[in-house]
N, C-alpha and C. Protein backbone atom coordinates (compact mmCIF):
# COMPACT_ATOMS: atom_id res chain seq x y z
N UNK A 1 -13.50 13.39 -5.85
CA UNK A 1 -13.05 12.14 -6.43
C UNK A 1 -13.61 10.97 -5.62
N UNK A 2 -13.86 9.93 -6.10
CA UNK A 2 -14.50 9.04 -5.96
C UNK A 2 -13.63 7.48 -4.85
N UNK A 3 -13.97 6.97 -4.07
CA UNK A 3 -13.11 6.17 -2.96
C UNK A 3 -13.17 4.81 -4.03
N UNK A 4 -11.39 4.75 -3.93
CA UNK A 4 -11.50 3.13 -4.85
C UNK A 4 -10.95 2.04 -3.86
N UNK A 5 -12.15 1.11 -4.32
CA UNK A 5 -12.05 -0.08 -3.09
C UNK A 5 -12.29 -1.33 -3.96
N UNK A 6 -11.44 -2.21 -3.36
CA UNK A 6 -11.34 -3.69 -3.77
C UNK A 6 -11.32 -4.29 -3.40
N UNK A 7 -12.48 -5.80 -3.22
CA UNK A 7 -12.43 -6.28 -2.14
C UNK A 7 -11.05 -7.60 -2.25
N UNK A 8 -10.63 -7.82 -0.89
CA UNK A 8 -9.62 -8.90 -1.33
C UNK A 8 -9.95 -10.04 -1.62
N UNK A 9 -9.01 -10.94 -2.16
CA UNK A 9 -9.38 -11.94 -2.67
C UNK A 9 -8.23 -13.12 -2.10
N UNK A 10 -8.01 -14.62 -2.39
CA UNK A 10 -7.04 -15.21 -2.19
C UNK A 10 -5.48 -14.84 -2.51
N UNK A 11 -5.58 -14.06 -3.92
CA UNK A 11 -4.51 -14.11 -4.60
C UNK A 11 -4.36 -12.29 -4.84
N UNK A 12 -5.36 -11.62 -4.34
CA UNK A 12 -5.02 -9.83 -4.24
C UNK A 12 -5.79 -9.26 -3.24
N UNK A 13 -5.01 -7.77 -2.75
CA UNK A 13 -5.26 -7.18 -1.72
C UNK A 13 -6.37 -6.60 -1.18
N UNK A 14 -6.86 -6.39 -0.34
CA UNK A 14 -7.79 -5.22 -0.25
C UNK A 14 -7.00 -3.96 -0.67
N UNK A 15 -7.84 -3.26 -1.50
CA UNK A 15 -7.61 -2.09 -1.86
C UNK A 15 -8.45 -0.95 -1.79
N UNK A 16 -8.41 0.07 -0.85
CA UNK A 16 -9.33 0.87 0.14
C UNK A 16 -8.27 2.12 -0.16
N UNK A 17 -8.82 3.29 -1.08
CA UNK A 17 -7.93 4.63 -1.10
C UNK A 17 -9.23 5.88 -1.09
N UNK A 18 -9.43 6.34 0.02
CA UNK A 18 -9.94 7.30 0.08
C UNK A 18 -9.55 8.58 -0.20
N UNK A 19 -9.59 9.28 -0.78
CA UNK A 19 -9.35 10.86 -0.82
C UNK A 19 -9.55 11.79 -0.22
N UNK A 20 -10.76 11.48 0.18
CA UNK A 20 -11.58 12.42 1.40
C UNK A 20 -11.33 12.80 2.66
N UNK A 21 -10.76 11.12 3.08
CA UNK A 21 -9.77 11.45 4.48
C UNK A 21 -8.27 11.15 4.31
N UNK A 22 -7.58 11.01 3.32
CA UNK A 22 -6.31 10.37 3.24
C UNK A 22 -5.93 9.17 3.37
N UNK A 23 -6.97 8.37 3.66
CA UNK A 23 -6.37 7.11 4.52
C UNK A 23 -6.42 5.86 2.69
N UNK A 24 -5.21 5.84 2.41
CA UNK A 24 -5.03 4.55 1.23
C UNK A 24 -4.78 3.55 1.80
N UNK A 25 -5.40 2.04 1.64
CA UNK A 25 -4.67 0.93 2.24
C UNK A 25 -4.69 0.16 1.38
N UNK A 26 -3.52 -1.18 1.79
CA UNK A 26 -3.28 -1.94 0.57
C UNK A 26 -2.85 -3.05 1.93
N UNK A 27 -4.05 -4.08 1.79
CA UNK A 27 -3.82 -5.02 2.66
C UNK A 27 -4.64 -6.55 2.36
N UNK A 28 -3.10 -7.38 2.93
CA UNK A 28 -3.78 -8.64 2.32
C UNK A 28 -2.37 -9.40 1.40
N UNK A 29 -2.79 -10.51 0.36
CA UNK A 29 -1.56 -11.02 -0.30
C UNK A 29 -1.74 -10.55 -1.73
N UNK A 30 -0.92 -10.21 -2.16
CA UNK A 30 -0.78 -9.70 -3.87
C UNK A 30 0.22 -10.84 -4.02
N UNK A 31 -0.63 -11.46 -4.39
CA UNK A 31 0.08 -13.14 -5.60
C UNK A 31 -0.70 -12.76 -7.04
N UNK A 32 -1.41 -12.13 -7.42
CA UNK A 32 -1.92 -12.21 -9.13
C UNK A 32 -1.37 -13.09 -9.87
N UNK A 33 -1.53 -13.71 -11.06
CA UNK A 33 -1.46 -14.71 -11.78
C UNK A 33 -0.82 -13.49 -12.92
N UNK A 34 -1.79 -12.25 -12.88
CA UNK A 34 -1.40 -11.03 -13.60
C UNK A 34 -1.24 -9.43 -13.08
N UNK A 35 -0.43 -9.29 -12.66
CA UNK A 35 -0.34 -8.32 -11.44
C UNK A 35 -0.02 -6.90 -12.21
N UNK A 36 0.14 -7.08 -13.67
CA UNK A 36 -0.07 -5.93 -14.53
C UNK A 36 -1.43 -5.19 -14.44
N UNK A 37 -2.39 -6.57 -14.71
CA UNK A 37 -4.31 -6.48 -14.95
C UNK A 37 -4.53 -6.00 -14.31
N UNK A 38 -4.26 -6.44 -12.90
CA UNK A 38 -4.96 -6.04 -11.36
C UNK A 38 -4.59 -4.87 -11.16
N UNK A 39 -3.23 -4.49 -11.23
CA UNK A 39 -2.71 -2.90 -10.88
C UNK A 39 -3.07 -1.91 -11.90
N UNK A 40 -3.04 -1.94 -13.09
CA UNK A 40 -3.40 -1.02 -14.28
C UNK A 40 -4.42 0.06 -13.60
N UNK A 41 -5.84 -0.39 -13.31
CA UNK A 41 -6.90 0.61 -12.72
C UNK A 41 -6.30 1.40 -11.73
N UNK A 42 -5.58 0.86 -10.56
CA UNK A 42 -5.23 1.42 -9.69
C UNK A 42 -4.20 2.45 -9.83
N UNK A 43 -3.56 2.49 -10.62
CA UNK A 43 -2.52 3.37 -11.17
C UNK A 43 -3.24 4.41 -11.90
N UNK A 44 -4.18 3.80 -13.01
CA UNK A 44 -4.91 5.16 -13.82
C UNK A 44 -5.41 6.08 -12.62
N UNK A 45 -6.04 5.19 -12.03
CA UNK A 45 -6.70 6.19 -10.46
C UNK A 45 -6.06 7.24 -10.08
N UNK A 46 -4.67 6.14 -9.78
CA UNK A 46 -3.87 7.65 -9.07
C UNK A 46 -3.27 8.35 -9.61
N UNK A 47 -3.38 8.60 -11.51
CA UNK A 47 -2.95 9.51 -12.24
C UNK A 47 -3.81 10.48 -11.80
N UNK A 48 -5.18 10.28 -11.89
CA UNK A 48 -6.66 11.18 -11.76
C UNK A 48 -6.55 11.89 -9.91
N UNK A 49 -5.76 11.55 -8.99
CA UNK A 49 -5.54 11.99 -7.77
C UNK A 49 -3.88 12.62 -8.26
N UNK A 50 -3.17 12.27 -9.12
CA UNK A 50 -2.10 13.54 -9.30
C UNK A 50 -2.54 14.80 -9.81
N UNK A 51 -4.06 15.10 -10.54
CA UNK A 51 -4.28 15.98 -10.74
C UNK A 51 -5.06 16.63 -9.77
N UNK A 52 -5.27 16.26 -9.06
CA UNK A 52 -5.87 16.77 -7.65
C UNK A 52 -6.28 16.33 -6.87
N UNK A 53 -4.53 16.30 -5.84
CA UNK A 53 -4.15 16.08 -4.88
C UNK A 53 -5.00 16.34 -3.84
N UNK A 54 -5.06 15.43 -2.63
CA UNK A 54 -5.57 15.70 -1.23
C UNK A 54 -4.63 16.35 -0.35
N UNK A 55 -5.20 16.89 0.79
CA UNK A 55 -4.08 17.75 1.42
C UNK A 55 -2.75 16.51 2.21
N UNK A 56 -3.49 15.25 2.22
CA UNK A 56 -2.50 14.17 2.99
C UNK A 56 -3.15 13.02 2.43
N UNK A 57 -2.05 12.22 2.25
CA UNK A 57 -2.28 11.12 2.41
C UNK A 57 -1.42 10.20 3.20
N UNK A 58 -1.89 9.05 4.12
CA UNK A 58 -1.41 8.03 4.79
C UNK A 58 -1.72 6.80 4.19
N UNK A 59 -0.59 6.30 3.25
CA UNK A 59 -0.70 4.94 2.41
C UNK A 59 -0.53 3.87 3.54
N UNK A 60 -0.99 3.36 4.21
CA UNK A 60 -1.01 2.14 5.14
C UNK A 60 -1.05 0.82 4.25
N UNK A 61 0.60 -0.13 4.01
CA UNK A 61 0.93 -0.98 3.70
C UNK A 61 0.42 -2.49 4.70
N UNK A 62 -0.10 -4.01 4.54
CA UNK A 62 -0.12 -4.31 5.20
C UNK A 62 -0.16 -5.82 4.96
N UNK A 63 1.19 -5.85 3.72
CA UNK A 63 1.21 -7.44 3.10
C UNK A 63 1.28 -8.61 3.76
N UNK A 64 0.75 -9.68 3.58
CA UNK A 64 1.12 -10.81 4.04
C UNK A 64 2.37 -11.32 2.85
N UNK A 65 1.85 -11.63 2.26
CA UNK A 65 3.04 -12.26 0.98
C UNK A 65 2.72 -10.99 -0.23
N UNK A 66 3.85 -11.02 -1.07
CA UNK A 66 3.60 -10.18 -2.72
C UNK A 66 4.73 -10.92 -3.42
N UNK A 67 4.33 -11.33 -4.36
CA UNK A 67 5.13 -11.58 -5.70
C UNK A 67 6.09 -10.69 -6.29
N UNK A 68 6.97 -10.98 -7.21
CA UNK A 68 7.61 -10.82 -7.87
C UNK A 68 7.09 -8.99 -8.63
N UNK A 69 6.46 -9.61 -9.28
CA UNK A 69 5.25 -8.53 -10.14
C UNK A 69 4.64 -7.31 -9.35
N UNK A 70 4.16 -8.03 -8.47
CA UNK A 70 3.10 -7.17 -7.36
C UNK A 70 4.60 -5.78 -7.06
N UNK A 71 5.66 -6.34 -6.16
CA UNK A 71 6.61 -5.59 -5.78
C UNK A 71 6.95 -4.60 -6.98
N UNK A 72 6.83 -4.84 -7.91
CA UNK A 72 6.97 -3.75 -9.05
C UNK A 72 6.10 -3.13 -9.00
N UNK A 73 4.68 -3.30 -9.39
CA UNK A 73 3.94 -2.61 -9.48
C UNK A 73 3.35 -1.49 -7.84
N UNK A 74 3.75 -2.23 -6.97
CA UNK A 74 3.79 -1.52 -5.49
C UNK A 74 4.61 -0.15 -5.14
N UNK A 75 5.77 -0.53 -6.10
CA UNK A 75 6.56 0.90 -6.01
C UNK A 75 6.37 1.80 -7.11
N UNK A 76 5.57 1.46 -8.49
CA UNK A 76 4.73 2.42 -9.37
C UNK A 76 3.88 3.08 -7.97
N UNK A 77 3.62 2.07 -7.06
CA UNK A 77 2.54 3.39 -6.20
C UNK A 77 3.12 4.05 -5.80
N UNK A 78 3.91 3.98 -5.26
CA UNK A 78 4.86 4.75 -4.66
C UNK A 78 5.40 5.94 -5.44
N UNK A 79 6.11 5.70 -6.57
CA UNK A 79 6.39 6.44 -7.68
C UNK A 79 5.27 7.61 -7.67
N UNK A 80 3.97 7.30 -7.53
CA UNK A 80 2.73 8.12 -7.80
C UNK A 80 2.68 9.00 -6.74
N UNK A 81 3.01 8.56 -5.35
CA UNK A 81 3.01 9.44 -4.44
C UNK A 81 4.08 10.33 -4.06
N UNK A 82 5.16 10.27 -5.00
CA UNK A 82 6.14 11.19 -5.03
C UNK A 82 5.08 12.15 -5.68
N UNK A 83 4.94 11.80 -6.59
CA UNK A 83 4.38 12.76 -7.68
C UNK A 83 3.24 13.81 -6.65
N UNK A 84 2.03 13.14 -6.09
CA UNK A 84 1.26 13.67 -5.57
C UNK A 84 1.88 15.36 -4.24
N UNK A 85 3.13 14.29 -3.98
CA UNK A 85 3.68 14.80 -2.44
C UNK A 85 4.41 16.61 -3.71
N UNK A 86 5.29 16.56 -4.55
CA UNK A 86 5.39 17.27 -5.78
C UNK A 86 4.39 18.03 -6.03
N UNK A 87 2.98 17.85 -5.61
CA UNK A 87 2.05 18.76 -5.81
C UNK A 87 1.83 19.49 -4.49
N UNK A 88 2.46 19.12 -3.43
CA UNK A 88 1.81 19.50 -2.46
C UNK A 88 1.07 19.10 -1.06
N UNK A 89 1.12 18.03 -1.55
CA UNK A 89 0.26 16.62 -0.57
C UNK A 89 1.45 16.25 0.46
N UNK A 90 0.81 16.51 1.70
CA UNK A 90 1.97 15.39 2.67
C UNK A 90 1.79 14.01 2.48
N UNK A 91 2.46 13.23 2.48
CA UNK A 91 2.48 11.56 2.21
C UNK A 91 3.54 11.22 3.35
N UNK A 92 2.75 10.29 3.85
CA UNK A 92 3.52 8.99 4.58
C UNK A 92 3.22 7.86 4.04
N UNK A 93 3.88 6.75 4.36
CA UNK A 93 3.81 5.29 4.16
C UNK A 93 3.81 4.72 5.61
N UNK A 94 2.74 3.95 5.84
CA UNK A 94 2.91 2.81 7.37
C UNK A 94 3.15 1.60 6.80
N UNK A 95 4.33 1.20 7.01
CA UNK A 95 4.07 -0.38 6.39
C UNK A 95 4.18 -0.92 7.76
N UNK A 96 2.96 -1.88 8.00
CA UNK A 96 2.83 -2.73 9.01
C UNK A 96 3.20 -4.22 8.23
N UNK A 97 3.77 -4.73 9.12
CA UNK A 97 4.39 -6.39 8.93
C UNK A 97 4.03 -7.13 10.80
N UNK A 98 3.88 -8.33 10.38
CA UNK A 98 4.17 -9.39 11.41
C UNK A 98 5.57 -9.17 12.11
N UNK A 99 5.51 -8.94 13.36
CA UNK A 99 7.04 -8.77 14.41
C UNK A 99 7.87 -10.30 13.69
N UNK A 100 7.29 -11.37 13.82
CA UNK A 100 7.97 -12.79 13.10
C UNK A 100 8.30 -12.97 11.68
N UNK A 101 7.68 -11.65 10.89
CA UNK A 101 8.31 -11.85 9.66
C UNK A 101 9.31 -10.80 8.90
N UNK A 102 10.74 -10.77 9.52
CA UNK A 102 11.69 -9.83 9.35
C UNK A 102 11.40 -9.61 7.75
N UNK A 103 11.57 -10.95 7.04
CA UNK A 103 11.81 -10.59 5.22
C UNK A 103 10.82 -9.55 4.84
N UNK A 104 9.46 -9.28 5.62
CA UNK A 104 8.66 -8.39 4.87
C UNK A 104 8.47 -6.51 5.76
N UNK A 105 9.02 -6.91 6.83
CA UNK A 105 10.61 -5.84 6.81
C UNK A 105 11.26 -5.06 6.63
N UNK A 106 12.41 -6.02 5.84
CA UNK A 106 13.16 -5.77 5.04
C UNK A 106 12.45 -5.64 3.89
N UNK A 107 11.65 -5.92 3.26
CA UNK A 107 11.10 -5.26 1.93
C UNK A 107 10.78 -3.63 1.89
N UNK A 108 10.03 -3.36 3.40
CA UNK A 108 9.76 -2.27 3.09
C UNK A 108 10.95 -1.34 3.75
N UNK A 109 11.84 -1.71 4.09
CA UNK A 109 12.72 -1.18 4.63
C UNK A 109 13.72 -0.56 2.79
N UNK A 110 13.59 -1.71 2.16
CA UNK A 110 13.94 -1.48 0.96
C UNK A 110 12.92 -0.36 -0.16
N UNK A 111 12.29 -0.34 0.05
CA UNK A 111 11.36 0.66 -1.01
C UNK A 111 11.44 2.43 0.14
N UNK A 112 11.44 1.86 1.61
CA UNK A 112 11.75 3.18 1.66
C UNK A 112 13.16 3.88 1.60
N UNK A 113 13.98 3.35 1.26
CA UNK A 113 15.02 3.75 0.53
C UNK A 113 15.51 4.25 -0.70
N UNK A 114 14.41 3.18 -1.57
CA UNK A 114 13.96 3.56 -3.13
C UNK A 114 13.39 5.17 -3.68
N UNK A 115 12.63 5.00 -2.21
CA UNK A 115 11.52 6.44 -2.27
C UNK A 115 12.02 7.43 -1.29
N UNK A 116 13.36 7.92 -0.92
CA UNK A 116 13.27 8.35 0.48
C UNK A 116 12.91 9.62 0.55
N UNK A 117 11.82 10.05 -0.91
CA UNK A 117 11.56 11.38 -0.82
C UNK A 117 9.92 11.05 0.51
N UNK A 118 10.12 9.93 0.54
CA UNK A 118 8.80 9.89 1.48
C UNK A 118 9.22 9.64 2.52
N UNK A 119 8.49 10.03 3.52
CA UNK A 119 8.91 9.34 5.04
C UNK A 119 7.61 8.38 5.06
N UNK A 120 8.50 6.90 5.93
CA UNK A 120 8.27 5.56 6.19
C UNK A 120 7.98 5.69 7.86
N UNK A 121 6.68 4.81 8.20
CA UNK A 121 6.93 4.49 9.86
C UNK A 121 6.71 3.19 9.70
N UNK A 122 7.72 2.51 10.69
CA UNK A 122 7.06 1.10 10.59
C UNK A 122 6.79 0.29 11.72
N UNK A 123 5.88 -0.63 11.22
CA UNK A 123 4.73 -0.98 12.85
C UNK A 123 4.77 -2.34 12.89
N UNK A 124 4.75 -2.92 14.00
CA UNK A 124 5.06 -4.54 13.73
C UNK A 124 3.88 -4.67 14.82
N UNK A 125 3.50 -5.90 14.21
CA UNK A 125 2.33 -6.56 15.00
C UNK A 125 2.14 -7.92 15.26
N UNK A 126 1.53 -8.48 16.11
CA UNK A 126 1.89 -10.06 16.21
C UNK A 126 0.36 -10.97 15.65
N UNK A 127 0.96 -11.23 14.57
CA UNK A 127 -0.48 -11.47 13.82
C UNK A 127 -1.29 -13.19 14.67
N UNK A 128 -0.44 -13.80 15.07
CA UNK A 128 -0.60 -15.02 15.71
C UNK A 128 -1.67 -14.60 17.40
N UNK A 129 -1.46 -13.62 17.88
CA UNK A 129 -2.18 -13.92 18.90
C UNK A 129 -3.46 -12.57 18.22
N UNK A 130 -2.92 -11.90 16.91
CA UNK A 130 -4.26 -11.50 16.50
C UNK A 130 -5.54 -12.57 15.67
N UNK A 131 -5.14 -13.31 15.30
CA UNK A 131 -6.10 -14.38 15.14
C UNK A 131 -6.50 -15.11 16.21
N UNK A 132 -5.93 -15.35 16.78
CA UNK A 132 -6.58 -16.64 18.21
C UNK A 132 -7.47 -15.16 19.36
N UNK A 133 -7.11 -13.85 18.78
CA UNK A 133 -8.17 -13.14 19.71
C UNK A 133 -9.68 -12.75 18.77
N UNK A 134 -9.69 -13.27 17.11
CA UNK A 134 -10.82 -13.18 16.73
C UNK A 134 -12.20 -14.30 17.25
N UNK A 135 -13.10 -13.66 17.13
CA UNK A 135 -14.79 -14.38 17.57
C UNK A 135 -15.05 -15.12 16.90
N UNK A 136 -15.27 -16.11 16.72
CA UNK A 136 -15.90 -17.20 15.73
C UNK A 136 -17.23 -17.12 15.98
């Protein structure tokens, strides 16, 4: 199966799901204007990976902001990786957040509750002195 990647944009995520090594990421802001449009492909995708599953996958979460919409359609992924894990697949979720931004958190503190057929790790990072250590 084929690696689906998207590059990010202002208003959606990078979207990087390999099969080959497990590693799915979803990083960046999901604001869409249409967060149905944007997610639709990504979902057919991972119908086409419920039919054959990788031996693991590690969904690495890594929002700055998500909408209304986006958060729905975020736990359809999720939804999908029950399904996958149902076949056989180990699945984790990393949701990484900013140490300064509890609310996003608590978001994922909330979906892994939603999903608690998955196990959640979660990683906090200090995004403020990770920018002032990038190279210009």
């Amino acid at each position: 199966m084929e690696i689906l990647y998207r590059e990010p944009t202002n208003v959606t995520p990078l979207i990087s799901f390999n099969p080959k090594n497990g590693e799915f990421v979803i990083e960046g802001r999901s604001i869409p204007e249409n967060a149905e449009m944007f997610y639709s492909s990504i979902l057919g995708w991972l119908d086409c990976v419920c039919e054959e599953p990788p031996v693991k996958i590690v969904l690495n979460v890594k929002l700055e902001f998500l909408n209304i919409a986006s958060s729905k359609r975020l736990l359809f992924i999720l939804y999908k990786m029950i399904e996958v894990q149902e076949k056989g697949c180990r699945v984790m979720v990393r949701w990484c957040y900013d140490e300064r931004d509890l609310d996003m958190l608590e978001v994922g503190e909330d979906y892994a509750t939603m999903v608690s057929e998955i196990p959640f790790e979660f990683l906090a990072y200090d995004a403020k002195s990770m920018k002032s250590n990038l190279k210009v």
